[in-house]
PDB file of N, CA and C in Angstrom:
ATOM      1  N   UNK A   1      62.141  29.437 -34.400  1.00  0.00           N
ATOM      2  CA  UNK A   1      61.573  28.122 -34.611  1.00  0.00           C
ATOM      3  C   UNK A   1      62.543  27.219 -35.377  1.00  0.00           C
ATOM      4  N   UNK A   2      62.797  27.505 -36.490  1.00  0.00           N
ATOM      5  CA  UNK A   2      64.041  27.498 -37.093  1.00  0.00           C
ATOM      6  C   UNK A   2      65.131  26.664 -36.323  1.00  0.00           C
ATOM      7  N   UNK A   3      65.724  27.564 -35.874  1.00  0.00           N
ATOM      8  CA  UNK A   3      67.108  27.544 -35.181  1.00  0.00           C
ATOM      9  C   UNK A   3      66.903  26.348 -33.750  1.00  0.00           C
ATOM     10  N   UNK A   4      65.748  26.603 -33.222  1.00  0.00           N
ATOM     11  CA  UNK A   4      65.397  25.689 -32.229  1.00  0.00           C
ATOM     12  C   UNK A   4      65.516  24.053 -33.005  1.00  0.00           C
ATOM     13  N   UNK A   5      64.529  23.734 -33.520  1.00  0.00           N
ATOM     14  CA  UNK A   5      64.643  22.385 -35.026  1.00  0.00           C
ATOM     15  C   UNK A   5      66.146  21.974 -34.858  1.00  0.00           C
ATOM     16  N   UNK A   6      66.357  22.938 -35.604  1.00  0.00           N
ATOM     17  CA  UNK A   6      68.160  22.916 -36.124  1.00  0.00           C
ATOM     18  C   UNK A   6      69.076  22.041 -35.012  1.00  0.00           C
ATOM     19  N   UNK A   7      69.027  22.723 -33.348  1.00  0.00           N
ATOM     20  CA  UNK A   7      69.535  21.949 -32.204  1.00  0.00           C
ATOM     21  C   UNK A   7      68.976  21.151 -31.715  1.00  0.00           C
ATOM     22  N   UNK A   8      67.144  20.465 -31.900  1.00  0.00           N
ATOM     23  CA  UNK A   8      66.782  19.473 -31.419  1.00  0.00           C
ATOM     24  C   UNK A   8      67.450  17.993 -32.282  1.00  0.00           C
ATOM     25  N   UNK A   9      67.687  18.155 -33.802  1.00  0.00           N
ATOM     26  CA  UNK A   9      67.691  17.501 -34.459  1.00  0.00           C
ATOM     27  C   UNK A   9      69.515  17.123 -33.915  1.00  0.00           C
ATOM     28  N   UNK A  10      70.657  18.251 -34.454  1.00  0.00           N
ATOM     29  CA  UNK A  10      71.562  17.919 -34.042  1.00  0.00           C
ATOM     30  C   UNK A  10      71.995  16.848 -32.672  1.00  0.00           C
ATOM     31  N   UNK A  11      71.311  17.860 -31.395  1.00  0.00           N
ATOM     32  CA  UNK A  11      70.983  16.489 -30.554  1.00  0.00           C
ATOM     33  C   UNK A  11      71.037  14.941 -30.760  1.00  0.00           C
ATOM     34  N   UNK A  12      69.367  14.692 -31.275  1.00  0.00           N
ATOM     35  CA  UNK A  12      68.700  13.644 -31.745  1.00  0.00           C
ATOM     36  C   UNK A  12      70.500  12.777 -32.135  1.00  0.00           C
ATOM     37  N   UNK A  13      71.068  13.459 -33.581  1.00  0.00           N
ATOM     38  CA  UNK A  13      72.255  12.787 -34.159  1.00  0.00           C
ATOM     39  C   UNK A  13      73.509  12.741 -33.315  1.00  0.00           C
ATOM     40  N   UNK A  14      73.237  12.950 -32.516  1.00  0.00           N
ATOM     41  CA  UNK A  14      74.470  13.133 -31.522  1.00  0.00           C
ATOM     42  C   UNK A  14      74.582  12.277 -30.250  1.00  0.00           C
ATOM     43  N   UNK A  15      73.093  12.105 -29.734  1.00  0.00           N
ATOM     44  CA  UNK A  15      72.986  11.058 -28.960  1.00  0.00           C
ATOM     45  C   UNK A  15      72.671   9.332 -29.636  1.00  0.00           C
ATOM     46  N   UNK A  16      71.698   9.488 -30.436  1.00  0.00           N
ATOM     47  CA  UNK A  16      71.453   8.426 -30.915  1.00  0.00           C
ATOM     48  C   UNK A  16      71.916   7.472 -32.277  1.00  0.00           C
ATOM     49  N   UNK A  17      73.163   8.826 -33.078  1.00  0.00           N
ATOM     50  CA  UNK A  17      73.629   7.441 -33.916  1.00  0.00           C
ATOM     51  C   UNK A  17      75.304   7.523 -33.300  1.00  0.00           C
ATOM     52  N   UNK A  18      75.670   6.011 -33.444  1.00  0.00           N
ATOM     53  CA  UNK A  18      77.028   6.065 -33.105  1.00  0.00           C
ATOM     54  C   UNK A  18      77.965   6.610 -34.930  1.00  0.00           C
ATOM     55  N   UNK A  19      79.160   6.844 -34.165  1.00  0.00           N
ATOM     56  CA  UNK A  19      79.973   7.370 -35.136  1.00  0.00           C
ATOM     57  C   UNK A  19      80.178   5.702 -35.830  1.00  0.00           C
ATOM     58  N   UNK A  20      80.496   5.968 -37.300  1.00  0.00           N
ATOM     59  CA  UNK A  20      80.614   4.710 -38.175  1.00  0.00           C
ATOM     60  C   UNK A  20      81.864   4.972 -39.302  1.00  0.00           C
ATOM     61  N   UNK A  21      82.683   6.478 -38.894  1.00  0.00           N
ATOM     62  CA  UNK A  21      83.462   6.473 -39.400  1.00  0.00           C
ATOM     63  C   UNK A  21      84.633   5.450 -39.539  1.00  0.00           C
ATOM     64  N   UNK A  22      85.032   4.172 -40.659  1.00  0.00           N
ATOM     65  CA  UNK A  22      86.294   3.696 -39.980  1.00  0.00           C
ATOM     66  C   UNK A  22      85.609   1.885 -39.855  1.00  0.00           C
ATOM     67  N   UNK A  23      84.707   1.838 -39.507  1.00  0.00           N
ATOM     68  CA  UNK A  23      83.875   0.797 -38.879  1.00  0.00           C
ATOM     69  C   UNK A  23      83.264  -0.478 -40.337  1.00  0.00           C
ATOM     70  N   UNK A  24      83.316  -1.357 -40.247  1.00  0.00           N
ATOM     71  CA  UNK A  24      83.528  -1.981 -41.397  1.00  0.00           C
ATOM     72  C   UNK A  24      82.282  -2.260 -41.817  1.00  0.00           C
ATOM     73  N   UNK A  25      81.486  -2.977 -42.998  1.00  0.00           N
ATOM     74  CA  UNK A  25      80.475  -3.460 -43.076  1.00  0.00           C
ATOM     75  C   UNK A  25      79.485  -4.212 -42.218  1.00  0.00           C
ATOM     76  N   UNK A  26      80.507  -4.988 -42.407  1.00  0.00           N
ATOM     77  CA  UNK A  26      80.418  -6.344 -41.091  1.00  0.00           C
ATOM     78  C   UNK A  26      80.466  -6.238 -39.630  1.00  0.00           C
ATOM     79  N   UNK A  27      80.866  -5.148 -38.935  1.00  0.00           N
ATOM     80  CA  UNK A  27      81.063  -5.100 -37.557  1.00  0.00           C
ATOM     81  C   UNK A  27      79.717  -4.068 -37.391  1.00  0.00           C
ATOM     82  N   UNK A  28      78.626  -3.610 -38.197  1.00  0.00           N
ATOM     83  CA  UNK A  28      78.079  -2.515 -38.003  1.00  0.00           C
ATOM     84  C   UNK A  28      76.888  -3.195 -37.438  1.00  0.00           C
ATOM     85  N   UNK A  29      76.316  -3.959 -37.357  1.00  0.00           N
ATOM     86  CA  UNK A  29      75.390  -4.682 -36.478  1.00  0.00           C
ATOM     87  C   UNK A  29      75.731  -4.513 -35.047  1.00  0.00           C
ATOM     88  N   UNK A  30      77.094  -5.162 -34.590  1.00  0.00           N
ATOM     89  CA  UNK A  30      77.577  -5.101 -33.115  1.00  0.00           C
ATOM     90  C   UNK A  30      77.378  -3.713 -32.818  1.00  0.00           C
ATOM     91  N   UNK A  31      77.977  -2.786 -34.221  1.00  0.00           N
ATOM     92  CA  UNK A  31      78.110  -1.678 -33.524  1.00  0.00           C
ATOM     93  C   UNK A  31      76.741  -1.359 -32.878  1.00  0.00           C
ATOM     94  N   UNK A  32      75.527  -1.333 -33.650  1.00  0.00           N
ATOM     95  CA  UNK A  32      74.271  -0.586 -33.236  1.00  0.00           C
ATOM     96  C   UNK A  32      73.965  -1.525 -31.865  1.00  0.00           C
ATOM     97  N   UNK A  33      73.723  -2.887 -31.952  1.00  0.00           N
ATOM     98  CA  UNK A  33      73.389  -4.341 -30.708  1.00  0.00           C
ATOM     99  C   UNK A  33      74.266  -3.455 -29.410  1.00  0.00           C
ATOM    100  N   UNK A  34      75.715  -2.808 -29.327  1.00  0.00           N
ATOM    101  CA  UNK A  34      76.113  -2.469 -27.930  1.00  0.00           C
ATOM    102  C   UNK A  34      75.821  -0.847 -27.767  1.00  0.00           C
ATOM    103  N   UNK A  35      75.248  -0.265 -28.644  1.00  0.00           N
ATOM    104  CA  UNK A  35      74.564   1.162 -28.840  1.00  0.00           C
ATOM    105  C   UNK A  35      73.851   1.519 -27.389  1.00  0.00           C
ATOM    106  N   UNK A  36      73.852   2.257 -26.327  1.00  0.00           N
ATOM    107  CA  UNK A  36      73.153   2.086 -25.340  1.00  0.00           C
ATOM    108  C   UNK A  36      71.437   2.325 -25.620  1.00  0.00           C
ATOM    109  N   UNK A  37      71.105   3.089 -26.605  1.00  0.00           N
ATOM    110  CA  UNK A  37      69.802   2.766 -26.867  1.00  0.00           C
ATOM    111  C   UNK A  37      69.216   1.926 -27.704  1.00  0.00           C
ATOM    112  N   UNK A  38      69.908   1.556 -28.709  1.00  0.00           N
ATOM    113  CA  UNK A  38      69.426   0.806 -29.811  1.00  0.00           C
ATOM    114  C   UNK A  38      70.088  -0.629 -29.447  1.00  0.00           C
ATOM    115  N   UNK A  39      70.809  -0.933 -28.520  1.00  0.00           N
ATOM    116  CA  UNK A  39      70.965  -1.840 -28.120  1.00  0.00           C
ATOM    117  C   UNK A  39      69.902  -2.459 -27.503  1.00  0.00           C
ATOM    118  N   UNK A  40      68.902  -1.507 -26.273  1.00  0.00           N
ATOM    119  CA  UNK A  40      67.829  -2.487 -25.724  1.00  0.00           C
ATOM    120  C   UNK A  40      66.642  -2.290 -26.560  1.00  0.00           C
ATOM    121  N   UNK A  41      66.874  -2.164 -27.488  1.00  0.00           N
ATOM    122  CA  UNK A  41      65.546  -2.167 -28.630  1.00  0.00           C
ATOM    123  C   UNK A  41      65.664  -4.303 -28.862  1.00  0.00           C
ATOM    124  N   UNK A  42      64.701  -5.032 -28.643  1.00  0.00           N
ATOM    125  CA  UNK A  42      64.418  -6.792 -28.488  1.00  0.00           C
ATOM    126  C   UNK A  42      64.877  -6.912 -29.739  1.00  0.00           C
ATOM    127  N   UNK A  43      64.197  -6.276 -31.077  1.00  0.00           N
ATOM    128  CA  UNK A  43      64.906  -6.477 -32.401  1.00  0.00           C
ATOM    129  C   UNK A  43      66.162  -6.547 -32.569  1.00  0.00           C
ATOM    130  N   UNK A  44      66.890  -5.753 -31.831  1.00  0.00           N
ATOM    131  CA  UNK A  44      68.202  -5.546 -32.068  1.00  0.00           C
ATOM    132  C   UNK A  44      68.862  -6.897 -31.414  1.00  0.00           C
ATOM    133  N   UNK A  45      68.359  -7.475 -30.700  1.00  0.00           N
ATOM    134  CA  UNK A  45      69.117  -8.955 -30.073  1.00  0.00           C
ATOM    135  C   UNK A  45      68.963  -9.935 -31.065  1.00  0.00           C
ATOM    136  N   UNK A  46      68.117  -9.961 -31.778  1.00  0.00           N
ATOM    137  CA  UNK A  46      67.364 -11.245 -32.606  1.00  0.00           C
ATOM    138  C   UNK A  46      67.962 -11.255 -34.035  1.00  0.00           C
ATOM    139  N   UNK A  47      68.571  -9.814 -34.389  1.00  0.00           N
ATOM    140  CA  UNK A  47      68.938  -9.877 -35.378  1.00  0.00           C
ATOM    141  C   UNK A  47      70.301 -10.421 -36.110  1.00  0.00           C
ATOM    142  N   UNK A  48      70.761 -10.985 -37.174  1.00  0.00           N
ATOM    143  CA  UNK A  48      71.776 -11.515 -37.562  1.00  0.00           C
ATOM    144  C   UNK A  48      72.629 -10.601 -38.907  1.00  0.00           C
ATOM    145  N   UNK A  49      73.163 -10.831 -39.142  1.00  0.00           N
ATOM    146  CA  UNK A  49      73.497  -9.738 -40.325  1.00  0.00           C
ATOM    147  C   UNK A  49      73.933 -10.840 -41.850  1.00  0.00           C
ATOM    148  N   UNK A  50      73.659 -10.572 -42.532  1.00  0.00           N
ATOM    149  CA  UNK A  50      73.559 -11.542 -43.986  1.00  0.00           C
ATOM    150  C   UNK A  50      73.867 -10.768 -45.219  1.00  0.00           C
ATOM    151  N   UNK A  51      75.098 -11.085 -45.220  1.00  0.00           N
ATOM    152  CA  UNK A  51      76.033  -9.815 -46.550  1.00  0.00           C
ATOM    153  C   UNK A  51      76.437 -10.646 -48.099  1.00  0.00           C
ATOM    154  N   UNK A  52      75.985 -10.002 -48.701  1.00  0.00           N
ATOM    155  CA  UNK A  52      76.489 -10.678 -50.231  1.00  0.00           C
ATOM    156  C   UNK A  52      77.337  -9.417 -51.228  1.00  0.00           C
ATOM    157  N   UNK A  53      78.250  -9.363 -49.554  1.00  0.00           N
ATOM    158  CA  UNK A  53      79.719  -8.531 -49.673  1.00  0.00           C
ATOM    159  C   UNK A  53      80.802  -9.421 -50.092  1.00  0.00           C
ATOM    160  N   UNK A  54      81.508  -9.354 -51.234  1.00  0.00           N
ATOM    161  CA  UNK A  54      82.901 -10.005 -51.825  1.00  0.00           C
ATOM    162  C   UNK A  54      84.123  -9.993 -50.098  1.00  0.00           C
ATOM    163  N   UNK A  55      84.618 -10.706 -50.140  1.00  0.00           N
ATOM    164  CA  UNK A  55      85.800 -10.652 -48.907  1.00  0.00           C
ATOM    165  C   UNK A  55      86.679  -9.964 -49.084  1.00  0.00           C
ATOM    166  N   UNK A  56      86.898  -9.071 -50.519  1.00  0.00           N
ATOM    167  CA  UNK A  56      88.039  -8.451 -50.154  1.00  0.00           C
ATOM    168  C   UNK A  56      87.535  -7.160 -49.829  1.00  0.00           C
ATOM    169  N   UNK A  57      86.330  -6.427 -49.539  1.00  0.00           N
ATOM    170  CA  UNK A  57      85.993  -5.052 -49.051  1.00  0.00           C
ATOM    171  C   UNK A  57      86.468  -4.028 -48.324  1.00  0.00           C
ATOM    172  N   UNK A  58      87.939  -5.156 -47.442  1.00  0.00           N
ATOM    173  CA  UNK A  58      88.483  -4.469 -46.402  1.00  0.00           C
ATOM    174  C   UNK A  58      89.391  -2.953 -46.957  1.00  0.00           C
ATOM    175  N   UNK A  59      89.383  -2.723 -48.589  1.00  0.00           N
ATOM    176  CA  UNK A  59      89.987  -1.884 -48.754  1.00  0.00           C
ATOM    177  C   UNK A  59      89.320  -0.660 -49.207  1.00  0.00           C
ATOM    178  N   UNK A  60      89.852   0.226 -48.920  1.00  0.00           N
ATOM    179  CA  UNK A  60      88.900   1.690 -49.064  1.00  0.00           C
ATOM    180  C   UNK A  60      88.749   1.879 -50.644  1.00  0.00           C
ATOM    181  N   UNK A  61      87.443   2.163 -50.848  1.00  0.00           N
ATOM    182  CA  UNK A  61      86.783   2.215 -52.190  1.00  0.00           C
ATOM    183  C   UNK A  61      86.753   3.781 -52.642  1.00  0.00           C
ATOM    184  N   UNK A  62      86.982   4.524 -51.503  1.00  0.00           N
ATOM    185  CA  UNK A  62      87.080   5.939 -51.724  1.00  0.00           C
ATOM    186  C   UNK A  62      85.542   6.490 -51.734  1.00  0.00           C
ATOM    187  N   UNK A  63      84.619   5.762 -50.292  1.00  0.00           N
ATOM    188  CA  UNK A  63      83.698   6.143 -50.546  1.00  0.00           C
ATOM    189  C   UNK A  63      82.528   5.432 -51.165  1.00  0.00           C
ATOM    190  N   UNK A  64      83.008   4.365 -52.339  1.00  0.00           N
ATOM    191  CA  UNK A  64      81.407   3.809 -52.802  1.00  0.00           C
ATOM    192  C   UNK A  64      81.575   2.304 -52.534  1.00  0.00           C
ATOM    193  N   UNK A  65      79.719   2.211 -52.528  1.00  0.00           N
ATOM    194  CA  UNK A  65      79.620   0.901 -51.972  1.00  0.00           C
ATOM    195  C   UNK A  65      79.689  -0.024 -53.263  1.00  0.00           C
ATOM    196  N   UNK A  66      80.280  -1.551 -52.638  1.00  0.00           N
ATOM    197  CA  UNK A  66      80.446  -2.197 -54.140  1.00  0.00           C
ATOM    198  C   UNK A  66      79.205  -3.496 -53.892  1.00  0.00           C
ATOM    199  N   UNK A  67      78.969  -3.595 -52.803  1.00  0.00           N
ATOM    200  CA  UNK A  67      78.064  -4.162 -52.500  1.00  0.00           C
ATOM    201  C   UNK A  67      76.717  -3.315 -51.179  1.00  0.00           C
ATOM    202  N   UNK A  68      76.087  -4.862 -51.162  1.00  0.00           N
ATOM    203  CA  UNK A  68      74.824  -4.174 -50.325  1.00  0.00           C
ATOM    204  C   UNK A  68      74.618  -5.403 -48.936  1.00  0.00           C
ATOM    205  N   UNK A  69      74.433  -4.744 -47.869  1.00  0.00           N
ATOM    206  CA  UNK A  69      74.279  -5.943 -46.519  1.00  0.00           C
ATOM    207  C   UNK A  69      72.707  -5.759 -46.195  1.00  0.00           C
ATOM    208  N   UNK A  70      72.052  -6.816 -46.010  1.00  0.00           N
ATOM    209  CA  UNK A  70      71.137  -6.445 -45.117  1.00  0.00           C
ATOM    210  C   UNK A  70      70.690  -7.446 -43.874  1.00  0.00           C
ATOM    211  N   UNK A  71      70.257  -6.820 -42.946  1.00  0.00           N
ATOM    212  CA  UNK A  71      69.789  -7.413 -42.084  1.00  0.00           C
ATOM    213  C   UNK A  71      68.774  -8.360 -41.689  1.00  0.00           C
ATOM    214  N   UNK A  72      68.403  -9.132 -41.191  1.00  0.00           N
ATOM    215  CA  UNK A  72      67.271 -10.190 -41.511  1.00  0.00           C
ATOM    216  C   UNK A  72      67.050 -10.874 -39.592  1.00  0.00           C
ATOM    217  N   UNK A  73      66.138 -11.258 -39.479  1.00  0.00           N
ATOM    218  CA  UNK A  73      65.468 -11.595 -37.722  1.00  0.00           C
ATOM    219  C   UNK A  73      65.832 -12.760 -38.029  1.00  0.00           C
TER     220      UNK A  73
END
């Protein structure tokens, strides 16, 4: 039962989130909007992305976030 779980779930993460390794704050909206499933989700068209991210973020923090983005319809 276990072990079954274990590969439905892996699945699940394998088909449905895209990789975000690398991928910037700011481009992570597009990323999910051309997602082949979460792309035809209607929310996902309507949405805009609204960051009160500093401009210089482009450099690796080693991991932590210095700010926060969120999304808004």
């Amino acid at each position: 039962m276990s072990a079954g779980m274990c590969v439905i779930m892996g699945l699940w993460v394998a088909l449905f989130l895209p990789e975000t390794n690398g991928v910037k704050m700011s481009s992570m909206p597009m990323l999910f909007q051309n997602h082949w499933f979460w792309g035809k989700l209607p929310a996902m068209a309507n949405m805009s992305v609204v960051s009160n991210l500093p401009d210089n973020t482009d450099a690796d923090t080693d991991g932590l976030v210095l700010g926060a983005a969120r999304l808004s319809a």
